[in-house]
Protein backbone atom coordinates (compact mmCIF):
# COMPACT_ATOMS: atom_id res chain seq x y z
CA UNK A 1 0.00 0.00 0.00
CA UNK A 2 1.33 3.50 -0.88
CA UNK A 3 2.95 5.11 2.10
CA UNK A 4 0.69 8.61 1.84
CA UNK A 5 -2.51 6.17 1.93
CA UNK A 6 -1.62 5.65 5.98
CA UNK A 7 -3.40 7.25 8.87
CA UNK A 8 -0.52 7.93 11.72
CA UNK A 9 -2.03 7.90 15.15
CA UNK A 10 -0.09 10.18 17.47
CA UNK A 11 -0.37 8.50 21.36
CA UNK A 12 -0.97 11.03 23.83
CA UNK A 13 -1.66 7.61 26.44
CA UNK A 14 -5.25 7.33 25.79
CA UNK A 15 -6.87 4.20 26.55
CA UNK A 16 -8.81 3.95 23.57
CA UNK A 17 -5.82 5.22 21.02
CA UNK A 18 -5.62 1.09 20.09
CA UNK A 19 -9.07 1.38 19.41
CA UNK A 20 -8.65 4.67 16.96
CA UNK A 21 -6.42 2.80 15.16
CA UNK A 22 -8.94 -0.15 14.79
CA UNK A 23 -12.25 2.03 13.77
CA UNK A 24 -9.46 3.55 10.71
CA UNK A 25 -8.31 -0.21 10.14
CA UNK A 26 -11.82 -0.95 9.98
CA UNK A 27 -12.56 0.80 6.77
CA UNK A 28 -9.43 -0.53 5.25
CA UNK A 29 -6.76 1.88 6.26
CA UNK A 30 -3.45 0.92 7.71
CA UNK A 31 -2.86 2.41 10.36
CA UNK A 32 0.68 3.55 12.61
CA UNK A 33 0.49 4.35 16.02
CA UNK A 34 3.62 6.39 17.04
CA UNK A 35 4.96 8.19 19.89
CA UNK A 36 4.54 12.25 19.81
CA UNK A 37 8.33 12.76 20.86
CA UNK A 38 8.92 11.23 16.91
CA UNK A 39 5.78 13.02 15.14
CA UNK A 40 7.07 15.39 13.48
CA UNK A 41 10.12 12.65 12.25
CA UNK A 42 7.98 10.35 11.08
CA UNK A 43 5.34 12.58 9.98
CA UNK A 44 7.66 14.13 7.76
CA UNK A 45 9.05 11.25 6.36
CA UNK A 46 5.52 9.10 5.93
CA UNK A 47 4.07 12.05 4.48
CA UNK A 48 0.87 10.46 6.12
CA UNK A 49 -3.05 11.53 4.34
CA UNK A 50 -3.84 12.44 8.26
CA UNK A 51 -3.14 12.52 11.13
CA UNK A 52 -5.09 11.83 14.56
CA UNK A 53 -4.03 13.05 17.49
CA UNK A 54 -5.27 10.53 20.47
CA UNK A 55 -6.30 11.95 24.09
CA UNK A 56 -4.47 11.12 27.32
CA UNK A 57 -4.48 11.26 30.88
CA UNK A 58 -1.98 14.75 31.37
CA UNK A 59 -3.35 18.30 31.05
CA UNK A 60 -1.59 20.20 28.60
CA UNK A 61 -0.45 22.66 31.07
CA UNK A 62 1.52 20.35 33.10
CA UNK A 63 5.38 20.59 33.18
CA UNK A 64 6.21 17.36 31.36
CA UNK A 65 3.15 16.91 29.48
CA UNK A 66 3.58 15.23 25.95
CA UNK A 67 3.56 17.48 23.32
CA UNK A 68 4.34 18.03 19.18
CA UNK A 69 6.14 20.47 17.43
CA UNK A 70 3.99 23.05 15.75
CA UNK A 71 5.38 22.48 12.72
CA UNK A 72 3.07 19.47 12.21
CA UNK A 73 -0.28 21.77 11.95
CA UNK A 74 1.58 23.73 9.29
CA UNK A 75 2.01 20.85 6.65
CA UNK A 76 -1.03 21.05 5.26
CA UNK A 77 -2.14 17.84 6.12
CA UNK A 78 -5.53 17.19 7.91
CA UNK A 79 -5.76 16.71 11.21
CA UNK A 80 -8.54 15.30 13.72
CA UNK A 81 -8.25 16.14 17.35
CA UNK A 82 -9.58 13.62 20.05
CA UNK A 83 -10.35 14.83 23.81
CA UNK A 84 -6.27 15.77 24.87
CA UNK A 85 -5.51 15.97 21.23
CA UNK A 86 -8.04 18.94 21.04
CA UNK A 87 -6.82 20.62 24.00
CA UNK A 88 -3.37 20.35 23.11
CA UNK A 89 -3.96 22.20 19.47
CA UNK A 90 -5.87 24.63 21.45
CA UNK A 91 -2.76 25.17 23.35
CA UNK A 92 -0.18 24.90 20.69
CA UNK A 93 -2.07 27.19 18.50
CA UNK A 94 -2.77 30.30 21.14
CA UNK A 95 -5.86 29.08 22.48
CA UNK A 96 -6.82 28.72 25.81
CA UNK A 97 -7.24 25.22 28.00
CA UNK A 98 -8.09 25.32 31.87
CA UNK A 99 -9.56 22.80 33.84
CA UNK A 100 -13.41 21.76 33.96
CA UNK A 101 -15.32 23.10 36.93
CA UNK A 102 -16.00 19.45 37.24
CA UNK A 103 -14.63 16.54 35.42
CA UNK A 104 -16.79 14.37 32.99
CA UNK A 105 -16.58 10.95 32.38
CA UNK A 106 -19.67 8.73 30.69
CA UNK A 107 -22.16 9.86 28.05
CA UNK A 108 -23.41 13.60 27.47
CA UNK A 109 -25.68 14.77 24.11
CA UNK A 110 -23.51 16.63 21.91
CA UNK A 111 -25.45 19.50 19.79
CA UNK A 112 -23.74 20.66 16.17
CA UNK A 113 -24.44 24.28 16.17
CA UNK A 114 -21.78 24.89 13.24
CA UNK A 115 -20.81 23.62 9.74
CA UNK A 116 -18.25 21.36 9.29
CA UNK A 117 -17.27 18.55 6.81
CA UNK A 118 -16.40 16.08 9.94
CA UNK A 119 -20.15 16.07 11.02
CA UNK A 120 -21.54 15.35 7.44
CA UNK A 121 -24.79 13.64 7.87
CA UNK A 122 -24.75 13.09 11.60
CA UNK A 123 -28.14 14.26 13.43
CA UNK A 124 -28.10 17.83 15.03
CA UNK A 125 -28.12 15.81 18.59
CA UNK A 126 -26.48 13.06 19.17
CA UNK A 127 -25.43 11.25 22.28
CA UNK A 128 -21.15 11.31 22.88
CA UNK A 129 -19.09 9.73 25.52
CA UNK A 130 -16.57 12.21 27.31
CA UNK A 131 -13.66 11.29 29.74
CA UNK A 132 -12.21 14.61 30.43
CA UNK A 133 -10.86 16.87 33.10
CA UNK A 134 -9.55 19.63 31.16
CA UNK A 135 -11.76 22.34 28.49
CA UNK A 136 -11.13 24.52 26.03
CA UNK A 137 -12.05 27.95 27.16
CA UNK A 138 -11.01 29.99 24.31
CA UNK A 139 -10.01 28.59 20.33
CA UNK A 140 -7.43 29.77 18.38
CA UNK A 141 -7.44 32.46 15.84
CA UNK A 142 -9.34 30.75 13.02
CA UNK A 143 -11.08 28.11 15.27
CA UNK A 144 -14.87 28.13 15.37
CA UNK A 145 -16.85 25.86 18.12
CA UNK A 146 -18.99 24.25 16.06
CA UNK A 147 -20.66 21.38 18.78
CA UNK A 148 -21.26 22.00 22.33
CA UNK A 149 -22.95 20.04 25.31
CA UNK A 150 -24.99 20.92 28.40
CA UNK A 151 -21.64 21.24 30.50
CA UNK A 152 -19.09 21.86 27.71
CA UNK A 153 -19.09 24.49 24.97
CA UNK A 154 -16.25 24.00 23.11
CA UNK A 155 -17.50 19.98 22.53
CA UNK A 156 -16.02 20.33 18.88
CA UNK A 157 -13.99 23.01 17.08
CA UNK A 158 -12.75 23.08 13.60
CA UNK A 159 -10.84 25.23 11.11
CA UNK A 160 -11.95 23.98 7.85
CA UNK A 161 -9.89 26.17 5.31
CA UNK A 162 -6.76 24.13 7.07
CA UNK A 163 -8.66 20.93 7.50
CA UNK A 164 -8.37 20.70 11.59
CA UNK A 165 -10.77 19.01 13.02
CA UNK A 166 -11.36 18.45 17.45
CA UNK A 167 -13.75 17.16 19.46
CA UNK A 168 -13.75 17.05 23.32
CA UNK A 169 -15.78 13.41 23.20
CA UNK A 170 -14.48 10.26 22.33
CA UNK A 171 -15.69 9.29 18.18
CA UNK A 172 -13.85 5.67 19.03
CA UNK A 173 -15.54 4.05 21.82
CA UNK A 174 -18.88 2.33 20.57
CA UNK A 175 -21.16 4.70 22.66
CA UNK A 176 -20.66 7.35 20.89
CA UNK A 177 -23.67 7.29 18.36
CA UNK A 178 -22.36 8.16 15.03
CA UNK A 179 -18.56 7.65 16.05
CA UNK A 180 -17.94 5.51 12.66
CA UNK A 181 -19.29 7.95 10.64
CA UNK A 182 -17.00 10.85 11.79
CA UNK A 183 -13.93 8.45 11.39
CA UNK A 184 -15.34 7.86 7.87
CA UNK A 185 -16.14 11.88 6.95
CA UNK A 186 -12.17 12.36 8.19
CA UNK A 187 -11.27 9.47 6.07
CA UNK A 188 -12.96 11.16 3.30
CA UNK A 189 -11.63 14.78 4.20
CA UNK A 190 -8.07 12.99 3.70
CA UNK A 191 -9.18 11.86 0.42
CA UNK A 192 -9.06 7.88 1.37
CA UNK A 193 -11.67 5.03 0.27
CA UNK A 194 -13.43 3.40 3.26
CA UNK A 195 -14.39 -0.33 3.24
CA UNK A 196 -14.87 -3.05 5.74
CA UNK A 197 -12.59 -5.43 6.82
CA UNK A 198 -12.13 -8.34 8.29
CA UNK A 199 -9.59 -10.54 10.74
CA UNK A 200 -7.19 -12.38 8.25
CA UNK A 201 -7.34 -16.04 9.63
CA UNK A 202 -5.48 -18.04 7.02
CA UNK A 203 -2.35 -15.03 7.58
CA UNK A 204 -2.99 -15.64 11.42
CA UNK A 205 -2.56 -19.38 11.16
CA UNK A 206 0.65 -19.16 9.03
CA UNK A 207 2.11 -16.15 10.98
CA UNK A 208 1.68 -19.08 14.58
CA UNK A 209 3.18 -21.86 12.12
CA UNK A 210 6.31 -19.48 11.27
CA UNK A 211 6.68 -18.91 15.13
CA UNK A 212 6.34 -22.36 16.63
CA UNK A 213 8.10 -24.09 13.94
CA UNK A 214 8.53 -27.53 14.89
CA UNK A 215 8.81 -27.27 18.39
CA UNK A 216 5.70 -27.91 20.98
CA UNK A 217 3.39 -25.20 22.81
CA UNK A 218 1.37 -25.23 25.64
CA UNK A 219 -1.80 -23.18 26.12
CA UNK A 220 -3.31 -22.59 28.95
CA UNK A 221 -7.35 -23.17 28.51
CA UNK A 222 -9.57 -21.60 30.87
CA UNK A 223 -12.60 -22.36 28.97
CA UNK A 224 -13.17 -18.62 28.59
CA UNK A 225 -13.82 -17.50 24.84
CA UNK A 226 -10.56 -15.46 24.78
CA UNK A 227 -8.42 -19.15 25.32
CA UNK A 228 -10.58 -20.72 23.63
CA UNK A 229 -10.28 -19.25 20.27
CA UNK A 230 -6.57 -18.75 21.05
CA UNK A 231 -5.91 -22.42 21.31
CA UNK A 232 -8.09 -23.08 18.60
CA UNK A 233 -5.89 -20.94 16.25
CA UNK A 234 -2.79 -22.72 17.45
CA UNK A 235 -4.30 -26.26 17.10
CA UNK A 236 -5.61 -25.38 13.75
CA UNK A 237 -1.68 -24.58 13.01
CA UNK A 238 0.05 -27.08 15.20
CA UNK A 239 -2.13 -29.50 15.10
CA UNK A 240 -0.96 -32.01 18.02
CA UNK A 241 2.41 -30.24 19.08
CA UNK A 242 -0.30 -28.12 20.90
CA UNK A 243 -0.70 -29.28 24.68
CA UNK A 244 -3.86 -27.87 26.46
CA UNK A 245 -3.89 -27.33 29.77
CA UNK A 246 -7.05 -26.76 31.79
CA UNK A 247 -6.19 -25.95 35.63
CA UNK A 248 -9.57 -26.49 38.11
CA UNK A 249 -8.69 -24.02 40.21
CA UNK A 250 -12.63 -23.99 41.74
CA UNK A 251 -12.10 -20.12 40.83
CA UNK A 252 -14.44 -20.43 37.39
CA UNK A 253 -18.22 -21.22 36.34
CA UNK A 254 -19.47 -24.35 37.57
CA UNK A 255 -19.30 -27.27 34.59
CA UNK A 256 -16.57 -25.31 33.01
CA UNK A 257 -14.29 -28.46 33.08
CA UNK A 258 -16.29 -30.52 31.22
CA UNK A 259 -16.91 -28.31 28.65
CA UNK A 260 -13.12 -27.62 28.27
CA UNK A 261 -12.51 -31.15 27.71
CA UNK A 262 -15.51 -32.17 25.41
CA UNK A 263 -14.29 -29.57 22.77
CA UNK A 264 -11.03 -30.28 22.95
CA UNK A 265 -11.21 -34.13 22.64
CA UNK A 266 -14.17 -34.14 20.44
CA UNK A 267 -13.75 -31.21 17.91
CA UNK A 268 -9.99 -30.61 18.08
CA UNK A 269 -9.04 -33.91 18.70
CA UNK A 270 -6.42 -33.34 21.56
CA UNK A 271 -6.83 -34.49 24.93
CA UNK A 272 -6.44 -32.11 27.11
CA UNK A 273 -4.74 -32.28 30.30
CA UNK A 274 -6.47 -31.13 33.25
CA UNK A 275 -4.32 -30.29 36.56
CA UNK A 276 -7.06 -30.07 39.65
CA UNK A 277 -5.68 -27.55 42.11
CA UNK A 278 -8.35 -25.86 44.02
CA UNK A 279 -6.60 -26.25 47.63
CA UNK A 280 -3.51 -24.81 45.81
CA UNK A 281 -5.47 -21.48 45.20
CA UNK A 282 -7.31 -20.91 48.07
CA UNK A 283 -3.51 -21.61 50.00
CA UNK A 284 -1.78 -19.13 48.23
CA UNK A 285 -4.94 -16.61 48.13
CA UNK A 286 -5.09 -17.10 51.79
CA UNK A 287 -4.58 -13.59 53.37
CA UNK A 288 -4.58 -11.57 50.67
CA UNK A 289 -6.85 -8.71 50.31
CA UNK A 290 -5.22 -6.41 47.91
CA UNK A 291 -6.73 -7.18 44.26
CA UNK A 292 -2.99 -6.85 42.62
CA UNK A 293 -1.59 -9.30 44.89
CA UNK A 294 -4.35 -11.72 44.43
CA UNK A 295 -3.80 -11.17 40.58
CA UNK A 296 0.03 -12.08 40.55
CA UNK A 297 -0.41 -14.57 43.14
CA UNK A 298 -2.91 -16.53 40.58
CA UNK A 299 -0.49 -15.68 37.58
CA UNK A 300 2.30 -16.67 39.88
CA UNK A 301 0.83 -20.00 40.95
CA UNK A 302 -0.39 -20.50 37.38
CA UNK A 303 3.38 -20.30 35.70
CA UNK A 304 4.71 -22.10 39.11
CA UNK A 305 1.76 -25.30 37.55
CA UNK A 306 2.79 -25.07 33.98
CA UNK A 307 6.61 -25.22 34.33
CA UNK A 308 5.82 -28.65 36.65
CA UNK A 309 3.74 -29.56 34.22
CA UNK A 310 6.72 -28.88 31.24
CA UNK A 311 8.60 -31.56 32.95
CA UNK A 312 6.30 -34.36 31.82
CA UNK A 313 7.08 -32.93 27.67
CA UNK A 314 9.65 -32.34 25.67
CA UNK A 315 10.52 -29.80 23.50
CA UNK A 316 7.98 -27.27 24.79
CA UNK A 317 8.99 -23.62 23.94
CA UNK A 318 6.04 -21.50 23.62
CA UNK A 319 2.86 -20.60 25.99
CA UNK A 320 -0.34 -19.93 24.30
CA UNK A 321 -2.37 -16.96 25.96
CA UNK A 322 -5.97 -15.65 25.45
CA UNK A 323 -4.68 -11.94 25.73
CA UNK A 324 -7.12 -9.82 23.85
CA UNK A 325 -6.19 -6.01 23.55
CA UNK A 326 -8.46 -4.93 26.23
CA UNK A 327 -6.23 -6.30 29.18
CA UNK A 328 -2.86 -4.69 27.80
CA UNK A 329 -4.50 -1.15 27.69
CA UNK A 330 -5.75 -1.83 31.41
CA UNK A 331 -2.52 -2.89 32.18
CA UNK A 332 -0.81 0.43 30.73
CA UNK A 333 -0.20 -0.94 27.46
CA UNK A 334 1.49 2.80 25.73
CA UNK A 335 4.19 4.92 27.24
CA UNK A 336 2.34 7.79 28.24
CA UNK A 337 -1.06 5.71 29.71
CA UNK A 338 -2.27 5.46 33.32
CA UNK A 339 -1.68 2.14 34.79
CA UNK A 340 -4.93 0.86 35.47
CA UNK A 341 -4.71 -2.66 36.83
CA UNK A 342 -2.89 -5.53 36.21
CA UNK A 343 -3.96 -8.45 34.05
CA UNK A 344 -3.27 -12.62 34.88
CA UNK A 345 -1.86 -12.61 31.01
CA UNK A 346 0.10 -9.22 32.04
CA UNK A 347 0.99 -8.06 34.93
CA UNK A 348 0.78 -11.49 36.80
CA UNK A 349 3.57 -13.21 34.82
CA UNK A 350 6.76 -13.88 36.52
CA UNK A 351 9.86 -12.05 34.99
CA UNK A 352 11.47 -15.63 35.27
CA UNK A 353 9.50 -17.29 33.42
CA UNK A 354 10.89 -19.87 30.55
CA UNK A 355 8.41 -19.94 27.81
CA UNK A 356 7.91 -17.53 24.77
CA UNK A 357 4.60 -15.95 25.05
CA UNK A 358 2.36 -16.76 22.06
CA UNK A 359 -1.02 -14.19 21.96
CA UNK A 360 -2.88 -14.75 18.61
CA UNK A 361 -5.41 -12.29 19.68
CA UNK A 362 -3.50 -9.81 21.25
CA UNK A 363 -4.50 -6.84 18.70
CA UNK A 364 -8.37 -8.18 18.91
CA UNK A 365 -11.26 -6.80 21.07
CA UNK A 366 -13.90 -9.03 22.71
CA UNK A 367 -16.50 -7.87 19.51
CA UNK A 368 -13.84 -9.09 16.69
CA UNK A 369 -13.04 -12.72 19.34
CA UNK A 370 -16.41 -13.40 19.33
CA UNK A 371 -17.11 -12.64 15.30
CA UNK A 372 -13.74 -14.71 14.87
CA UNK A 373 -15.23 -17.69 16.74
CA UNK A 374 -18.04 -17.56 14.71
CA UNK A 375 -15.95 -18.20 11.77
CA UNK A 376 -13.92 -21.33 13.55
CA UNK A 377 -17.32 -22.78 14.06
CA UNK A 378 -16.40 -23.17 18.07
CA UNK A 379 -19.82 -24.36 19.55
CA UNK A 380 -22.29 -21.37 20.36
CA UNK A 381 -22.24 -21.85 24.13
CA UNK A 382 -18.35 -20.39 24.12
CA UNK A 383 -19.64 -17.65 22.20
CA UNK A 384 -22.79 -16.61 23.60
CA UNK A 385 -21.52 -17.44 27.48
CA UNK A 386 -20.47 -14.11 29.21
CA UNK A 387 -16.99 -13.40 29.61
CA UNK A 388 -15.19 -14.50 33.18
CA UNK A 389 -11.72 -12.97 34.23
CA UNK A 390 -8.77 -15.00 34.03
CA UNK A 391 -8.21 -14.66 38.13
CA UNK A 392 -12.26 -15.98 38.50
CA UNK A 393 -13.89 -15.47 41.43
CA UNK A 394 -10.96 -14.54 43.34
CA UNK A 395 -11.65 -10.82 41.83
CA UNK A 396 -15.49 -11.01 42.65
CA UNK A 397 -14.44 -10.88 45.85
CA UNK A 398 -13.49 -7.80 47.46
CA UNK A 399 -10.58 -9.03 50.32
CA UNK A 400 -9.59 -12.34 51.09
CA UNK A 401 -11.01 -14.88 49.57
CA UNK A 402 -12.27 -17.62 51.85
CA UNK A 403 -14.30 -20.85 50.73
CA UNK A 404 -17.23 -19.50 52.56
CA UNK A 405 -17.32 -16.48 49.86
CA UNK A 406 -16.29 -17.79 47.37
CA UNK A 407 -19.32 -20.30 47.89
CA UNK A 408 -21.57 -17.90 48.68
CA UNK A 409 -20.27 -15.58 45.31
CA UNK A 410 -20.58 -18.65 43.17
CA UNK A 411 -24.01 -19.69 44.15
CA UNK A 412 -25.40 -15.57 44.09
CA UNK A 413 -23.69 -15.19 40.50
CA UNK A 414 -25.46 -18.64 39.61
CA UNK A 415 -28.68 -16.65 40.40
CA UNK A 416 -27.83 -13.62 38.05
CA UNK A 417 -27.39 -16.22 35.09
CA UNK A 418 -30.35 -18.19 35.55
CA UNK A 419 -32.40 -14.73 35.80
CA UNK A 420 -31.39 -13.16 33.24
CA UNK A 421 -31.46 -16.34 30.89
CA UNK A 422 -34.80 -16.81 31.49
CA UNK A 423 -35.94 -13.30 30.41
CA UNK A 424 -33.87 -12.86 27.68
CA UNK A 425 -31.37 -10.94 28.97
CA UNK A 426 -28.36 -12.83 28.95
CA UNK A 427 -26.89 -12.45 25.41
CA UNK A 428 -27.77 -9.04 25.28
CA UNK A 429 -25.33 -8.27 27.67
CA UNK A 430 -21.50 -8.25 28.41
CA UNK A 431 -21.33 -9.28 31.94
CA UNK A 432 -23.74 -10.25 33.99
CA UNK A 433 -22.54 -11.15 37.71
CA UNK A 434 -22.09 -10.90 41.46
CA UNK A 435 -19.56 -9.33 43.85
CA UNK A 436 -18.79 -9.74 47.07
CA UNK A 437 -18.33 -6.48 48.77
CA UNK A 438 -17.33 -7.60 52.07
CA UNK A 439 -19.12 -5.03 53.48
CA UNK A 440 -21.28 -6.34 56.15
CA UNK A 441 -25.10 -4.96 56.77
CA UNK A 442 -27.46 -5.61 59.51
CA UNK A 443 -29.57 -8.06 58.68
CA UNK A 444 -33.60 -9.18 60.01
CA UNK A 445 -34.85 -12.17 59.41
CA UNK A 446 -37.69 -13.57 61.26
CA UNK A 447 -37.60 -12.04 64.33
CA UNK A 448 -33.37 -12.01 64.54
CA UNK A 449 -31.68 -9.24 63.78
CA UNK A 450 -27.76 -9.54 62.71
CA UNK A 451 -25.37 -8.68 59.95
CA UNK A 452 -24.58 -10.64 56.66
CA UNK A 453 -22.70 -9.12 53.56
CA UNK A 454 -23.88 -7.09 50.97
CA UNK A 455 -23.82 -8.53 47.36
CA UNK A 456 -23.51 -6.09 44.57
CA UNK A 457 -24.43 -7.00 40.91
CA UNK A 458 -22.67 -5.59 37.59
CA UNK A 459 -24.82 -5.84 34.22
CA UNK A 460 -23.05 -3.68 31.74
CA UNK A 461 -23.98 -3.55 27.69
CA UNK A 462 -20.79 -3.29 25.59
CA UNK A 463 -19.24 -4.19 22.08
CA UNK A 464 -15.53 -4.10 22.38
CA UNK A 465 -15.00 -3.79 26.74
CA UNK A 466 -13.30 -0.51 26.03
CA UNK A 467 -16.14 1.12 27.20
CA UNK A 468 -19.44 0.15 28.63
CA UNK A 469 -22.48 1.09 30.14
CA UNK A 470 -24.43 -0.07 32.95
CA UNK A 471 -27.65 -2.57 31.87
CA UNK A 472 -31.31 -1.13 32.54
CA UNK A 473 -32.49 -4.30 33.52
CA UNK A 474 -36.49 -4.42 34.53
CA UNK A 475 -37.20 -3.50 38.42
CA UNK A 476 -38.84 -6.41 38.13
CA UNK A 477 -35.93 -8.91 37.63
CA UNK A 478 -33.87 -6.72 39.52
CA UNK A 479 -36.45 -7.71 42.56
CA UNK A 480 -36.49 -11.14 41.72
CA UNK A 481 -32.55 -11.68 41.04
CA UNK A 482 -32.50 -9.73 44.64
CA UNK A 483 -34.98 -11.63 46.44
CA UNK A 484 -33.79 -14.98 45.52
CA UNK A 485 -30.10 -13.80 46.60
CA UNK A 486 -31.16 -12.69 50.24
CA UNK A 487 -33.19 -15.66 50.61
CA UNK A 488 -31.02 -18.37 49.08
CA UNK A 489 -27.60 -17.34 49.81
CA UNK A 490 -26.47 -17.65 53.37
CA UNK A 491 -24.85 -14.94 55.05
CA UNK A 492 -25.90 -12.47 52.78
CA UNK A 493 -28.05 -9.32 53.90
CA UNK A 494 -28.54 -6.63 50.75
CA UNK A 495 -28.00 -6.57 47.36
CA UNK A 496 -27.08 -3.30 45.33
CA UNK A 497 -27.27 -2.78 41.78
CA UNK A 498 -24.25 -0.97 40.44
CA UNK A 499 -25.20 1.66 38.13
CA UNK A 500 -21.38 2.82 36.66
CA UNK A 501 -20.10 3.11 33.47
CA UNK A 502 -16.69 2.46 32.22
CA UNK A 503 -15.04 5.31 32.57
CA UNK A 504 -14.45 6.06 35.19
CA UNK A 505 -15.25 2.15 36.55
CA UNK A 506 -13.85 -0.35 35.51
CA UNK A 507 -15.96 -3.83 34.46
CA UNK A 508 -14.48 -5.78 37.09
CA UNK A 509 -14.71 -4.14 40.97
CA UNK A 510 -11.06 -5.09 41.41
């Protein structure tokens, strides 16, 4: 592909830049994420047909906030702003930033009250989803607001005689309403043909044959989608140098076991092995209430199985992992992001350990895994059953985790998914589960009175787990998923329903 048909994508730390680069890859575009420190190098040398300038967590005013040179808004290519990348041109360009009289994270209705190419054909009000601290008070000479919200007025500026284009909101994230259509109006202000596209799986397979080679890999199968498809990939390249391992580490769904094994013996054909270790878990979870420790002690423990398990093999070089792109933004993934957590694929891993990492769907988000299973034929009830965290349970718990809660968290969350199965619910969401808050709540029942814990349940809607919003489930399973919970449950006194979207939550409590 000719070089000046390429989008560049300058990371300001964002933690949706990934995903700007896949709505542009999307419609056919490549797409190169760079650093800002080397913009104006590479920008220069690309000769790019745009650029896009991705937000971040620093205000513009701050000492060592990332910045470009100014030369870059003078090359006459276009440019589209995105939340910190507005702010910054503001900035750069004589405007004026300051910070928000309060900060905005989550979904706000943007109104175009100007003309601009980059809002061809989008409705005069639209909803937008905003995670900012920072506004622009004042635009630069040349600069007309041209969308505003109820709390922001400078929502979207432009200059349209030098093709620079900002908006405070986020076009990437799916709740944005017409977010694909202003990626594909900029795409058409830089004079490039948008078309769909889809995951390459033949250049997937040969790019895992090319790396494994003739030597063996083992993948560790949780029975998640994520390792699921990410074993199926290898096996479909490796065929039997591919070992499966499925730990029962009592930490996941109940029946998850057997369904690990039935697909891998019956539609793979590879038996694989599974390692029951649920003491092991609970021993090295034991006293451990910060989530980060839990995380690397699983990872830790995890690594600690597999290498035992190495011994048995020979020839083993490479660990399969269900990484999707959603945990290595989370677990600051670009030089200039905000840590958010650690992931068990991450952040867990021991710096000592042996084996190559091998993470087929490492670019992918949990939208483009699920459409990719699809095309794998992997049976329906991987694809349609909610997504569960590599760590399990462990993270559903807030503190230590004892068996007591993690009983009691299995058998409320077994609640959830029968409820919301039988109205319909359950494929229309993301997640659908139960946490235990250890907080404890007094408690009357009969004519006692005393305390029990308070259950919380998450129901979020999303496409791609970059963002999400919280599920408007009917009061009236609400009251019955509640009821049952109270009532079924022992030690439990309350349930909540937690009404957050991501930002500024994130899916999981911990």
């Amino acid at each position: 592909m000719n070089a000046v048909s390429m989008i560049i994508v300058v990371d300001f730390g964002s933690q949706t830049t990934h995903l700007i680069s896949r709505r542009v890859a999307d419609f056919g575009i490549q797409v190169k994420i760079i650093e800002p420190d080397v913009a104006l190098e590479v920008i220069t040398a690309v000769k790019p047909a745009g650029i896009i300038f991705s937000g971040g967590p620093a205000s513009v005013y701050e000492r060592h906030a990332p910045t470009v040179s100014k030369t870059i808004y003078t090359l006459g290519i276009p440019i589209l702003g995105i939340c910190y990348g507005q702010q910054l041109t503001a900035h750069l360009l004589g405007g004026k930033v300051k910070p928000g009289k309060t900060k905005e994270f989550g979904p706000a209705a943007l109104v175009i009250d100007g003309n601009t190419r980059l809002f061809s054909s989008l409705s005069t009000r639209s909803r937008v989803w905003m995670s900012h601290g920072d506004v622009v008070a004042s635009p630069p000479l040349g600069f007309s607001f041209v969308g505003n919200t109820e709390t922001v007025a400078a929502a979207a500026m432009t200059h349209e005689k030098r093709r620079i284009y900002c908006v405070q909101f986020h076009p990437e994230v799916e709740h944005t309403e017409h977010g694909a259509l202003i990626f594909k109006n900029f795409l058409d202000i830089c004079g490039l043909s948008a078309k769909q596209q889809s995951v390459d799986i033949e250049a997937m397979i040969k790019t895992i044959k090319k790396t494994v080679g003739s030597k063996k890999a083992i993948a560790a199968v949780s029975g998640g989608l994520d390792s699921t498809v990410s074993a199926t990939l290898v096996a479909r390249a490796i065929g039997k140098q591919l070992i499966p391992v499925h730990i029962e580490n009592g930490l996941m769904r109940k029946g998850t076991t057997q369904t690990v094994v039935s697909y891998f013996r019956n539609k793979l054909g590879i038996n694989p092995i599974v390692l029951s270790k649920e003491k092991e878990f609970l021993k090295v979870l034991k006293g451990k209430t910060d989530p980060e420790e839990k995380r690397k002690a699983i990872g830790k423990l995890y690594i600690e199985l597999f290498e035992k398990e190495l011994k048995n093999h020979t020839h083993v070089e490479f660990l399969v992992q269900g990484t999707i792109y959603s945990d290595v933004i989370e677990s600051k993934g670009t030089r200039y992001a905000a840590n958010i957590k650690s992931h068990h694929n991450i952040g867990g891993l021991p710096k000592r350990m042996k084996l190559i990492l091998v993470e087929p769907i490492r670019e992918l988000y949990t939208d483009q895994v699920r459409s990719l299973a699809k095309r794998l034929r992997i049976p329906r009830q991987f694809i349609s059953q909610q997504p569960h965290p590599g760590p399990g349970y462990a993270i559903r718990i807030i503190g230590e985790v004892t068996k007591e809660r993690l009983v009691r968290v299995c058998l409320a969350d077994a609640i959830i998914v029968e409820e919301v199965n039988m109205t319909g619910w359950y494929e229309k969401l993301l997640h659908s589960f139960a946490v235990a808050t250890g907080i404890q709540s007094t408690a009357v029942k009969g004519d006692g009175r005393g305390l029990g814990e308070v259950i919380a349940v998450r129901a979020v809607v999303s496409r791609d787990r970059m963002t999400a919003d919280w599920a408007k489930l009917p009061d009236s399973l609400l009251q019955k998923i509640s009821s049952r919970i109270v009532n079924e449950v022992p030690g439990v006194s309350r349930v909540v329903y937690d009404i957050t979207t991501k930002p500024p939550a994130t899916m999981e409590w911990e």
